[in-house]
C-alpha atoms as a PDB file:
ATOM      1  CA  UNK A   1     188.180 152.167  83.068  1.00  0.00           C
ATOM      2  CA  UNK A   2     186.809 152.781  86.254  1.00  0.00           C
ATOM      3  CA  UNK A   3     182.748 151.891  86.724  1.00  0.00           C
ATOM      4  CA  UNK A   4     181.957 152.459  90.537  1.00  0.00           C
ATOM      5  CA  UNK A   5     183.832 154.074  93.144  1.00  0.00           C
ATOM      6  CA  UNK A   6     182.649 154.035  96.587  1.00  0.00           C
ATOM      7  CA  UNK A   7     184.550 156.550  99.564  1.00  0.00           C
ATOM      8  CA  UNK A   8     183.692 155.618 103.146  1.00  0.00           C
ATOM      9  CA  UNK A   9     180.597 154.541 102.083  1.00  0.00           C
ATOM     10  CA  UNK A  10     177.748 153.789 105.023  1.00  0.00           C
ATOM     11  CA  UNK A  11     173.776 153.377 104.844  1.00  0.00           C
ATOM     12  CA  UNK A  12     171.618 153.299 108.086  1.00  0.00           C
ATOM     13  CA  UNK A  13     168.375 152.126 108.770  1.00  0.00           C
ATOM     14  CA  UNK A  14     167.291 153.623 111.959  1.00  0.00           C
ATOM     15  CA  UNK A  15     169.592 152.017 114.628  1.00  0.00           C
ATOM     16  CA  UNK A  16     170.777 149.258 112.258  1.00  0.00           C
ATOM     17  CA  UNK A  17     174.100 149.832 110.529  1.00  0.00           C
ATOM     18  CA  UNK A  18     173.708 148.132 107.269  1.00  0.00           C
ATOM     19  CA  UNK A  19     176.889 149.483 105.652  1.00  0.00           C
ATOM     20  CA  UNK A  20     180.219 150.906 107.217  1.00  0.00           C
ATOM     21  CA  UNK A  21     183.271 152.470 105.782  1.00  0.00           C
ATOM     22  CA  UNK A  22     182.907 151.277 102.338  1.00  0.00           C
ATOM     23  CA  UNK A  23     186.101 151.940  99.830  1.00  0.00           C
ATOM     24  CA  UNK A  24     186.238 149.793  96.878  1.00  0.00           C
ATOM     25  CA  UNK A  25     186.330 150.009  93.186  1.00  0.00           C
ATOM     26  CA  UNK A  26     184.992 148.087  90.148  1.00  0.00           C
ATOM     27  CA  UNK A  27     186.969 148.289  87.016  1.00  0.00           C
ATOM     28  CA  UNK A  28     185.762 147.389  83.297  1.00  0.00           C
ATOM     29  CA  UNK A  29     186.532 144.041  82.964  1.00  0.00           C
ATOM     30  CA  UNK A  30     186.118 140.660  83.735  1.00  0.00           C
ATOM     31  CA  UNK A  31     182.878 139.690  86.140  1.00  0.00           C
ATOM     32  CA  UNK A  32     183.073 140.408  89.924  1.00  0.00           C
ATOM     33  CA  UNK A  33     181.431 138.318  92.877  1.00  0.00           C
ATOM     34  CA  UNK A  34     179.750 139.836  95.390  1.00  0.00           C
ATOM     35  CA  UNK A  35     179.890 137.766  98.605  1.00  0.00           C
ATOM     36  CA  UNK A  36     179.306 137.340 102.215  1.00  0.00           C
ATOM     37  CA  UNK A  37     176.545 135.866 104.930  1.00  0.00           C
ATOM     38  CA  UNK A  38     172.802 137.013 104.942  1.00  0.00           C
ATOM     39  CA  UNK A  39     172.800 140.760 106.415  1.00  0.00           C
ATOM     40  CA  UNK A  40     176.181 141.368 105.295  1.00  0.00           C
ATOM     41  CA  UNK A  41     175.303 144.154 102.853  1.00  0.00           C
ATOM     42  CA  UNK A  42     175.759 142.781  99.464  1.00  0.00           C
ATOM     43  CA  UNK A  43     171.745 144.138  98.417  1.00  0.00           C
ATOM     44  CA  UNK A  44     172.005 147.264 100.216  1.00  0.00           C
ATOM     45  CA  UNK A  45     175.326 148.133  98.355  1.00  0.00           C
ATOM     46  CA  UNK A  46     173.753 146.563  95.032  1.00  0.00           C
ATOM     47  CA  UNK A  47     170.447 149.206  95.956  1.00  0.00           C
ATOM     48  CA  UNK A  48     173.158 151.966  96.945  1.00  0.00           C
ATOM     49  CA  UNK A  49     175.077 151.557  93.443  1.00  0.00           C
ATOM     50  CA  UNK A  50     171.614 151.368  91.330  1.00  0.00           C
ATOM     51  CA  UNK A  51     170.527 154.423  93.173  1.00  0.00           C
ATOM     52  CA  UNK A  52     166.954 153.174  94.247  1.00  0.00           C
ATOM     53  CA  UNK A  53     168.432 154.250  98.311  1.00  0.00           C
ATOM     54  CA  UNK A  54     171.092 157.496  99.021  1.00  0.00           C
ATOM     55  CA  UNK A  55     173.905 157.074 101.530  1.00  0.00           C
ATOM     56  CA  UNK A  56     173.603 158.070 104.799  1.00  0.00           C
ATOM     57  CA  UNK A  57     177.676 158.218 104.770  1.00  0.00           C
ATOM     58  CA  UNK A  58     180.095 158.632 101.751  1.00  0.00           C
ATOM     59  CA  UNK A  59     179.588 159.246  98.130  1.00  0.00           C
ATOM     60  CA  UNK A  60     179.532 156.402  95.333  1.00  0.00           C
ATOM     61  CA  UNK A  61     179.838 157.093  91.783  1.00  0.00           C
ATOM     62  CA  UNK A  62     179.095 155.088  88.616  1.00  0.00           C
ATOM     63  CA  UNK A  63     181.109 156.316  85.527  1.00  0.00           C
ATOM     64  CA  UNK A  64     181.661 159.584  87.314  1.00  0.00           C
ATOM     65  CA  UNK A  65     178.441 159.932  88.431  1.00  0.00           C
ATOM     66  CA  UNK A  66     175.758 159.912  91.310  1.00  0.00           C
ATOM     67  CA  UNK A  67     173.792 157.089  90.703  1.00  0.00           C
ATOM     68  CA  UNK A  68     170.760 158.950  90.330  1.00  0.00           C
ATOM     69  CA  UNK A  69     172.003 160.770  87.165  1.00  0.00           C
ATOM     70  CA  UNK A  70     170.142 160.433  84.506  1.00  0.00           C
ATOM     71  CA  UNK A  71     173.087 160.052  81.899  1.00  0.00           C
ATOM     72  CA  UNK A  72     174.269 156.713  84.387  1.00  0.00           C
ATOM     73  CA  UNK A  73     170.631 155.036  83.562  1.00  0.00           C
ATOM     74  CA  UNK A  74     171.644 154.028  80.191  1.00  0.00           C
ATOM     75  CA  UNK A  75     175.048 152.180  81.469  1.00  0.00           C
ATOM     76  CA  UNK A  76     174.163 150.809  84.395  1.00  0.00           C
ATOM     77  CA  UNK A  77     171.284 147.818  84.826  1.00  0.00           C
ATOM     78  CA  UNK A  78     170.166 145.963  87.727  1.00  0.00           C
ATOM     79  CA  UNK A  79     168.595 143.233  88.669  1.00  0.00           C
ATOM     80  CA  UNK A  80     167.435 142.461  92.008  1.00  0.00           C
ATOM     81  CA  UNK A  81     166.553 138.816  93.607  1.00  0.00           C
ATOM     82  CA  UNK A  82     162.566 138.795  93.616  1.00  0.00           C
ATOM     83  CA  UNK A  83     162.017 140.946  90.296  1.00  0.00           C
ATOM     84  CA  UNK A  84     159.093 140.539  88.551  1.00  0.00           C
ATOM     85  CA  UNK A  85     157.543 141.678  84.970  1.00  0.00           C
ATOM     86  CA  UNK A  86     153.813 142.498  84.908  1.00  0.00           C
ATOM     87  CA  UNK A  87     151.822 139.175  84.798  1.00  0.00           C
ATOM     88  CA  UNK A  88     149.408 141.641  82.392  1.00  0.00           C
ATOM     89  CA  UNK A  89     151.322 142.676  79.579  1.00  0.00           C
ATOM     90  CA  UNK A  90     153.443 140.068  77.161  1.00  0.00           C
ATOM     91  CA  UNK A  91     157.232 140.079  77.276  1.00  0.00           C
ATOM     92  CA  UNK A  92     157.325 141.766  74.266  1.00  0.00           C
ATOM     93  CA  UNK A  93     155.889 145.037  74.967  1.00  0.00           C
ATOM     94  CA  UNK A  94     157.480 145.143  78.138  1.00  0.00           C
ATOM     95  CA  UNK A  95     160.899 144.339  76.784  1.00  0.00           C
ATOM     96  CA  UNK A  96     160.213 147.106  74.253  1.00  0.00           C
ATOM     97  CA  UNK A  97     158.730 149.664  76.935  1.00  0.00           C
ATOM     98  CA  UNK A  98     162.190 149.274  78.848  1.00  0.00           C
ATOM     99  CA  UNK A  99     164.556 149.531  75.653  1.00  0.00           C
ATOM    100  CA  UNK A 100     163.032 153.249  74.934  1.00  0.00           C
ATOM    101  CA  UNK A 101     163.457 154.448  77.975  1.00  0.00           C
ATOM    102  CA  UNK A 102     167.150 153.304  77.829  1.00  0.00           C
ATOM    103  CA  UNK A 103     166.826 155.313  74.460  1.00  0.00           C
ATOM    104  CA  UNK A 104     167.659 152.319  72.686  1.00  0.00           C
ATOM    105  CA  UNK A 105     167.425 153.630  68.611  1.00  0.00           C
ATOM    106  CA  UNK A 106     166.058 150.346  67.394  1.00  0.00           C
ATOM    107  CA  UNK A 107     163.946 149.072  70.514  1.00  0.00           C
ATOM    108  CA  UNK A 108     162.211 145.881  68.504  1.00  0.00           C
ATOM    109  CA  UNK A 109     165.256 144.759  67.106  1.00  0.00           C
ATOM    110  CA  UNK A 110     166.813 145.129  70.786  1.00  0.00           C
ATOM    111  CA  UNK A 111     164.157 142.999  72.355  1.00  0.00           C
ATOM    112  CA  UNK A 112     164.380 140.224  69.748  1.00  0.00           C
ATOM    113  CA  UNK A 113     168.064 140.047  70.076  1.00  0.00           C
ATOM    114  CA  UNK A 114     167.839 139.896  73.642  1.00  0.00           C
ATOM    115  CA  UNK A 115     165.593 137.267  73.659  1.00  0.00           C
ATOM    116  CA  UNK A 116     167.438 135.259  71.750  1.00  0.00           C
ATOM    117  CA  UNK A 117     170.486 135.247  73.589  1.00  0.00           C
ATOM    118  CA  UNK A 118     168.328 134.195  76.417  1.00  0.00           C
ATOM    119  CA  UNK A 119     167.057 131.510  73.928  1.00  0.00           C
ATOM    120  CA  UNK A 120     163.357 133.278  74.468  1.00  0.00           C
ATOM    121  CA  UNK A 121     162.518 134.757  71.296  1.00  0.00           C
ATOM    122  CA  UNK A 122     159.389 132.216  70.732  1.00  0.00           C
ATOM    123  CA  UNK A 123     157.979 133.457  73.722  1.00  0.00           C
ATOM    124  CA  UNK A 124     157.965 137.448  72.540  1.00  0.00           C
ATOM    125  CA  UNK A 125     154.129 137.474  72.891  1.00  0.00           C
ATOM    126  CA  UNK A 126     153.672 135.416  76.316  1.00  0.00           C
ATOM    127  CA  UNK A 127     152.939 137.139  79.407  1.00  0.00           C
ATOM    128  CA  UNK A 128     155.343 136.395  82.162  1.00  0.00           C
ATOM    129  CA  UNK A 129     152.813 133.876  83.703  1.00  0.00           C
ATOM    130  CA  UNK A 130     153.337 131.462  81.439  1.00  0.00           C
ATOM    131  CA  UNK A 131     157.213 131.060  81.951  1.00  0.00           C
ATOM    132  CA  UNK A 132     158.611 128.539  84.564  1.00  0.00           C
ATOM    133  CA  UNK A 133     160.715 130.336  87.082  1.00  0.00           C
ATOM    134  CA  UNK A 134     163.980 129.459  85.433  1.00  0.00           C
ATOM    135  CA  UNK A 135     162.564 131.017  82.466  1.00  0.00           C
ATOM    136  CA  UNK A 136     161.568 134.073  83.686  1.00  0.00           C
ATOM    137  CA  UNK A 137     164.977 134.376  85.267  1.00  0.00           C
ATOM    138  CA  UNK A 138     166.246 134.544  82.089  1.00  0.00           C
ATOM    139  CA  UNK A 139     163.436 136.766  80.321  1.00  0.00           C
ATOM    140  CA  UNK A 140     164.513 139.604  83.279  1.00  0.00           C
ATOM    141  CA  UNK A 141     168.464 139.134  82.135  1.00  0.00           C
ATOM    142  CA  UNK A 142     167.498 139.951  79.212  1.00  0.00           C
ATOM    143  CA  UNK A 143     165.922 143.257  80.313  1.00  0.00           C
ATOM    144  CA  UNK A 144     169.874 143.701  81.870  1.00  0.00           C
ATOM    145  CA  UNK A 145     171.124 143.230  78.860  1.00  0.00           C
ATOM    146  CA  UNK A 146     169.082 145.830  76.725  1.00  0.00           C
ATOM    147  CA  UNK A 147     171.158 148.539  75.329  1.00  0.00           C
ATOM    148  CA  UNK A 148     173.817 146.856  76.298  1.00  0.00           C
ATOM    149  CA  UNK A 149     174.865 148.392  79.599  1.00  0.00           C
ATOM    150  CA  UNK A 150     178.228 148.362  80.878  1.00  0.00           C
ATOM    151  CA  UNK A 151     177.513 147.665  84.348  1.00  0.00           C
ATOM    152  CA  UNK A 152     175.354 145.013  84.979  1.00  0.00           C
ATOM    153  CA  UNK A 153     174.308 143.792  88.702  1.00  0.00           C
ATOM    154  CA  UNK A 154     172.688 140.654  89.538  1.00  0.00           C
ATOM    155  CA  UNK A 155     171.264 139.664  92.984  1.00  0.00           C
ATOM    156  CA  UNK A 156     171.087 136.087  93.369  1.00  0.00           C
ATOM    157  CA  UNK A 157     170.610 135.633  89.608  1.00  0.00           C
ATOM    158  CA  UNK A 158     170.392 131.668  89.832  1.00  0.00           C
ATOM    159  CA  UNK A 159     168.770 131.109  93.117  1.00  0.00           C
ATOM    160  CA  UNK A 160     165.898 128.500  93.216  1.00  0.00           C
ATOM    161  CA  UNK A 161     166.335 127.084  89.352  1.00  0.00           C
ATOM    162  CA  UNK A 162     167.175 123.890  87.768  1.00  0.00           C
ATOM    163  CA  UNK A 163     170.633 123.067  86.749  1.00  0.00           C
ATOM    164  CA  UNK A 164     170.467 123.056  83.016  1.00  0.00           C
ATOM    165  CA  UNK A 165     169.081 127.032  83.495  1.00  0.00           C
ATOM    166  CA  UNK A 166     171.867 127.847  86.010  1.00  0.00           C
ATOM    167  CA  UNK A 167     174.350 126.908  83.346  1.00  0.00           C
ATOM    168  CA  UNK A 168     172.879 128.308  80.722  1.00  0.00           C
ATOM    169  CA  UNK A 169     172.941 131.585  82.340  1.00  0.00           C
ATOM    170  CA  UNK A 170     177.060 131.246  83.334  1.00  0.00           C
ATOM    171  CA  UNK A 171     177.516 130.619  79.801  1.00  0.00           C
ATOM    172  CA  UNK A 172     175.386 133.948  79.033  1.00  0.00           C
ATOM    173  CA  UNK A 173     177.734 136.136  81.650  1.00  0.00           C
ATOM    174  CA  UNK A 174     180.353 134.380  80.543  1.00  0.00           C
ATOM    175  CA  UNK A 175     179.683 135.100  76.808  1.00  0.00           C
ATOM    176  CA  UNK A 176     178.254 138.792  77.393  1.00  0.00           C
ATOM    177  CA  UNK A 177     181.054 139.781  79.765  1.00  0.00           C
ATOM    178  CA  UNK A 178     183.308 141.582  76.630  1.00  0.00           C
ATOM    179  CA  UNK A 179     180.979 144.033  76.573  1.00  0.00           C
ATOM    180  CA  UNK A 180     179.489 144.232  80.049  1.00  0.00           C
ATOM    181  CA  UNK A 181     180.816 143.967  83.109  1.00  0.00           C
ATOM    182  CA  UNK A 182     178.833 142.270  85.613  1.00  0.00           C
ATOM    183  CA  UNK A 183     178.994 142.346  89.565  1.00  0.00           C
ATOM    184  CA  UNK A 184     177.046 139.205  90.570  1.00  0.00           C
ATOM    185  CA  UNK A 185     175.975 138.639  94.003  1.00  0.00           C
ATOM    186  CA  UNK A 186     175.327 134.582  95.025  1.00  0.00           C
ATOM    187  CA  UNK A 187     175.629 132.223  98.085  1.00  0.00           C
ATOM    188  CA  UNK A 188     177.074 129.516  95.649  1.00  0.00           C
ATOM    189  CA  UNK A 189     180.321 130.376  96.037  1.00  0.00           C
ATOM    190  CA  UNK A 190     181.500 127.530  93.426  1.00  0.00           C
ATOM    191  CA  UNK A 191     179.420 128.808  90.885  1.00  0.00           C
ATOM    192  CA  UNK A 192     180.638 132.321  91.203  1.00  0.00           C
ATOM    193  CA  UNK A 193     184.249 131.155  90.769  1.00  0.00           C
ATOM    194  CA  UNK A 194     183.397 129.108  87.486  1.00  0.00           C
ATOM    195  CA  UNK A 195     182.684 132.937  86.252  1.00  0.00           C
ATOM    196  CA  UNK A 196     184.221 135.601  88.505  1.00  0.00           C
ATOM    197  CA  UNK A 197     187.552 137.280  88.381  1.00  0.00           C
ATOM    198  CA  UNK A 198     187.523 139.025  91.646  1.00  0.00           C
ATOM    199  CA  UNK A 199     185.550 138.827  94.899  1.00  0.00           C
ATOM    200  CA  UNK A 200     184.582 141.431  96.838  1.00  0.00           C
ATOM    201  CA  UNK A 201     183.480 140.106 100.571  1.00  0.00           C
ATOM    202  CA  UNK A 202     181.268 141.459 102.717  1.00  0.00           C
ATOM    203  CA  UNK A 203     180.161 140.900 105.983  1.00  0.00           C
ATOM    204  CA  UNK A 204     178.406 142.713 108.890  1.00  0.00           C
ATOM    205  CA  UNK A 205     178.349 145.910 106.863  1.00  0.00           C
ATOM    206  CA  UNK A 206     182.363 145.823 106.302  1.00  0.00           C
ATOM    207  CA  UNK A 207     184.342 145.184 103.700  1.00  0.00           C
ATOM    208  CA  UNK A 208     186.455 141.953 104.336  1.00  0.00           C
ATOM    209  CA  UNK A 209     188.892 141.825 101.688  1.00  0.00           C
ATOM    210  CA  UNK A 210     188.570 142.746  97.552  1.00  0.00           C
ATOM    211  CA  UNK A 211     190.719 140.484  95.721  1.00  0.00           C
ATOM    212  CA  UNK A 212     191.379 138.404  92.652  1.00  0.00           C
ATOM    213  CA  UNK A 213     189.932 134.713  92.472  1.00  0.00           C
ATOM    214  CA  UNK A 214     193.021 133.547  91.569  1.00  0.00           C
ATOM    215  CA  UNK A 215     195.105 133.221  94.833  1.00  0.00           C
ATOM    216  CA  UNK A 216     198.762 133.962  95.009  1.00  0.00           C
ATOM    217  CA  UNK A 217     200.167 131.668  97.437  1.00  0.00           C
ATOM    218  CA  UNK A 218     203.695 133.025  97.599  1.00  0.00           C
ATOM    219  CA  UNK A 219     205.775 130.562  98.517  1.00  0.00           C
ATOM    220  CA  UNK A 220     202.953 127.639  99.577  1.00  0.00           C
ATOM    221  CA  UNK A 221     201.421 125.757  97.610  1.00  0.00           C
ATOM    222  CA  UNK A 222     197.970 124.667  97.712  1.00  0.00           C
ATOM    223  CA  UNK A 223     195.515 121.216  96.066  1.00  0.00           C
ATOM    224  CA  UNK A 224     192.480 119.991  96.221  1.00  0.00           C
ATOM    225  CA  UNK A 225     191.835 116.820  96.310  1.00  0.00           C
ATOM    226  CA  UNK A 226     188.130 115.020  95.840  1.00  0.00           C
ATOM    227  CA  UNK A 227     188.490 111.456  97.564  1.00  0.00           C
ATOM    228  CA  UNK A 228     186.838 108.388  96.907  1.00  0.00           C
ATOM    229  CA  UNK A 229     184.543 108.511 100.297  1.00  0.00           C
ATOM    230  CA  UNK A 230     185.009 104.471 101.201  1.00  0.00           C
ATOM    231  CA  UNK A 231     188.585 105.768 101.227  1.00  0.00           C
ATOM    232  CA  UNK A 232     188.710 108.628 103.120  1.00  0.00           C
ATOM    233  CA  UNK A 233     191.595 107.452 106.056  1.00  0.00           C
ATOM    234  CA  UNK A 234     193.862 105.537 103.971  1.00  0.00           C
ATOM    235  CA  UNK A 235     193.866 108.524 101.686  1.00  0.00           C
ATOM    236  CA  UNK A 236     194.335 110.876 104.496  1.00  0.00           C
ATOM    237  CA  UNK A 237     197.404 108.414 105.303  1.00  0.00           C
ATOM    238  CA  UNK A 238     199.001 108.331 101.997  1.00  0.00           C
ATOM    239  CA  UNK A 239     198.723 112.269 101.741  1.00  0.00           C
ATOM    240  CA  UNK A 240     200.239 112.551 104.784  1.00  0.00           C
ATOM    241  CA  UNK A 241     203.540 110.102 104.356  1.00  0.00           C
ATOM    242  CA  UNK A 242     204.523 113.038 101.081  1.00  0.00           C
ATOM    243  CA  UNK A 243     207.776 115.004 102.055  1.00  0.00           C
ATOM    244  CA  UNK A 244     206.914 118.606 101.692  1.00  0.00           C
ATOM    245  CA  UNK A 245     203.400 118.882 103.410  1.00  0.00           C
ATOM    246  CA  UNK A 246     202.365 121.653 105.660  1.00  0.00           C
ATOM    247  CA  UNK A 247     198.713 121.432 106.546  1.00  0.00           C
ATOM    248  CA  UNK A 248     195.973 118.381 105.893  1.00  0.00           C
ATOM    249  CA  UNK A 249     192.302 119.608 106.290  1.00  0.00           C
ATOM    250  CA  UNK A 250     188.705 117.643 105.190  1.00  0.00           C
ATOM    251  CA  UNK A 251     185.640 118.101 105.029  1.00  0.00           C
ATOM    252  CA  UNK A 252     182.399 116.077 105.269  1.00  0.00           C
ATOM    253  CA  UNK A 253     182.444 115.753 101.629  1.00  0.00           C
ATOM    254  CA  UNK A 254     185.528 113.776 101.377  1.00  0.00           C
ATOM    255  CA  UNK A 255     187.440 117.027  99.875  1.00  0.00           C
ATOM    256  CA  UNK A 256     191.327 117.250 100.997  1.00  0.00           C
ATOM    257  CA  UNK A 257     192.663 120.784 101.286  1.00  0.00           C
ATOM    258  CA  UNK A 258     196.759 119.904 101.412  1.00  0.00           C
ATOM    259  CA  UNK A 259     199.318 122.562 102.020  1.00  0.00           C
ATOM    260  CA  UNK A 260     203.012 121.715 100.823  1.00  0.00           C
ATOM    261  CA  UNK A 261     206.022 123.589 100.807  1.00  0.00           C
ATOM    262  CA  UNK A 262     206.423 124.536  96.988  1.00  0.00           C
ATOM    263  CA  UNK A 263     209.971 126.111  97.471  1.00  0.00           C
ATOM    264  CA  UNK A 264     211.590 122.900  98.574  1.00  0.00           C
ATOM    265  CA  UNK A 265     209.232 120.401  97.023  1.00  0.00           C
ATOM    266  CA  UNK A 266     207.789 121.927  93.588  1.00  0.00           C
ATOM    267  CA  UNK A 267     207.538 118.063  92.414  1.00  0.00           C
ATOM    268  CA  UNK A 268     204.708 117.703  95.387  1.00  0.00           C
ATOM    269  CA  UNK A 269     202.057 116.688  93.094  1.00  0.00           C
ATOM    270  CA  UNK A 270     203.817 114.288  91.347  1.00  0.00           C
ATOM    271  CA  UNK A 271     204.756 112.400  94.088  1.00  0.00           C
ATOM    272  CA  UNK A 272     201.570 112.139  95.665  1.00  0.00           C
ATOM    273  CA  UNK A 273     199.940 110.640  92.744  1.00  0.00           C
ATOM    274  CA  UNK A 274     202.412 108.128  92.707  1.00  0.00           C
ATOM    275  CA  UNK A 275     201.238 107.474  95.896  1.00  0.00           C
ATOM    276  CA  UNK A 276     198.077 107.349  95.165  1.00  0.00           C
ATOM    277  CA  UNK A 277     198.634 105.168  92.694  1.00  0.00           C
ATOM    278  CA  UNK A 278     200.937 102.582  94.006  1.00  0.00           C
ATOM    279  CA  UNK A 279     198.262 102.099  97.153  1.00  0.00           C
ATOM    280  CA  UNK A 280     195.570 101.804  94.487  1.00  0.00           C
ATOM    281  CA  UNK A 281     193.595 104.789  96.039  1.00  0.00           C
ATOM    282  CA  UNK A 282     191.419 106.090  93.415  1.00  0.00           C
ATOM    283  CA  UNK A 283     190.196 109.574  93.565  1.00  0.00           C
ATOM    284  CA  UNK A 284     187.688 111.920  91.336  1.00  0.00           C
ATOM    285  CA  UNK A 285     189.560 115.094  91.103  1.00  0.00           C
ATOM    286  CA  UNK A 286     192.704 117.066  91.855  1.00  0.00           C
ATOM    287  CA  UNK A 287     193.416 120.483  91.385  1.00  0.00           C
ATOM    288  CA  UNK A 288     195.732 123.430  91.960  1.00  0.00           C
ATOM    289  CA  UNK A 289     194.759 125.661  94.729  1.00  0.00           C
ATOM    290  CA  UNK A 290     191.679 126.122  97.038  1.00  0.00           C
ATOM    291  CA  UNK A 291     188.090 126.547  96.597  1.00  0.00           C
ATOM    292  CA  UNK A 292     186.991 129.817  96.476  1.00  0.00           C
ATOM    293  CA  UNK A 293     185.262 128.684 100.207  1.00  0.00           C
ATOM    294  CA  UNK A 294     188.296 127.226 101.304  1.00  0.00           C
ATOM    295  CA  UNK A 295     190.222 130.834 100.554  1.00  0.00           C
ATOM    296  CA  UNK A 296     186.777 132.633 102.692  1.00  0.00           C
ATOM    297  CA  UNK A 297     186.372 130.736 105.463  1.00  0.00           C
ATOM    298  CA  UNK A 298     189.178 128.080 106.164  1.00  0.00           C
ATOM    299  CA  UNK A 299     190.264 128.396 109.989  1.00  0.00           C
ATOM    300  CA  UNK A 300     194.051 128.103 109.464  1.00  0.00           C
END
């Protein structure tokens, strides 16, 4: 089923071109990242899609409709980076507030089930204040997730907080994503591929490329190898003494990006760990294909 759809789509501020040309389409499904530098885009198509802005080129639709429809506010939630809940009221009777107007029958019940999948629900009668900002991350997902929308957008949903709440809210878009789809839009590009099916890349107002996360390489084959740093050159030798390999490239954090002819050597892997381990290099992690960063902005 087909969520947004977006035909030569442009916005201008004054003289600056924020968005050019934009054709893409978001299918129910699986979650979507939404990437590219600072003043790419990525928020003014997020504002474009939510409706809060009109093109100043193009049409884009959600479920059929302008975004400004009022049937579309019911199936579409967003939530952008610096969103904030009145510091005056409690949670609860916000939460509530926003589950009737999505016309949500049973708008208590809503709020305490939202909460709880945030793992909130003893803080129902707390103002906002009194959350840490990880917290209150997660109190505004849970305003996403009332009614259960099926588009859900997230702008930087995980900037700025701890670890143990970044995960926790993966796990939630990970878990919620059979009934919603979300478009999430981050700078941590290996977070969004722990969750993300498909990337859609941005960059000076232009769509770069819309594509799955998982690359097909054709006929090349791509690993990733995590070195041992003290080891960095004899592991860049070992690598490079394997029949079959195409390309070496590192990076500063001892990461091996290794390109190897899979048509003619499809036992590449094997061998090298052989390697490895009959030079006694040790290693933390191999695996198939590039990074998500790698696939963005490798050079060759």
């Amino acid at each position: 089923m087909e969520l947004v759809r977006c035909e030569n789509l442009g916005k201008r501020y004054g003289r600056l071109q924020a968005l050019s040309g934009i054709n893409l389409t978001i299918e129910q499904g699986k979650p979507v990242a939404l990437v590219g530098p600072n003043g790419a885009g990525k928020t003014t198509l997020m504002s474009l899609i939510g409706g809060f802005i009109r093109p100043s080129a193009g049409t884009v639709t959600v479920c059929g409709k302008t975004p400004q429809d009022l049937s579309v506010k019911r199936r579409l939630s967003v939530l952008p980076q610096d969103a904030r809940l009145d510091p005056n009221f409690s949670i609860g009777s916000q939460l509530t507030l926003y589950a009737k107007l999505r016309g949500v029958d049973k708008p208590d019940t809503e709020v305490e089930k939202a909460l709880e999948l945030v793992q909130l629900q003893d803080r129902i009668k707390s103002k906002p204040t009194e959350l840490s900002h990880g917290m209150s991350k997660r109190l505004l997902i849970a305003q996403c997730l009332l009614g259960q929308p099926e588009i859900i957008l997230l702008d930087e949903p995980t900037a700025g907080i701890d670890p143990p709440n970044a995960k926790l809210i993966r796990d939630l878009i990970a878990a919620e994503s059979g009934s919603s789809t979300f478009v999430v839009s981050s700078h941590n590009l290996d977070e969004l591929e722990k969750i993300c099916e498909k990337v859609i890349h941005l960059s000076d107002g232009k769509l770069i490329s819309e594509a799955s996360i998982t690359e097909d390489t054709g006929d090349w084959g791509f690993l990733t190898l995590q070195a041992d740093s003290s080891a960095d050159q004899s592991t860049r030798q070992i690598i490079e003494s394997v029949k079959g390999l195409v390309n070496l490239n590192t990076n500063q954090h001892s990461e091996f990006t290794i390109e190897f002819d899979a048509v003619r050597h499809p036992q590449f892997h094997i061998a090298l760990l052989q390697k490895l381990a009959d030079n006694n290099i040790q290693y933390k992690k191999l695996t198939n294909g590039r990074t998500l960063e790698q696939r963005m902005y490798s050079q060759n």
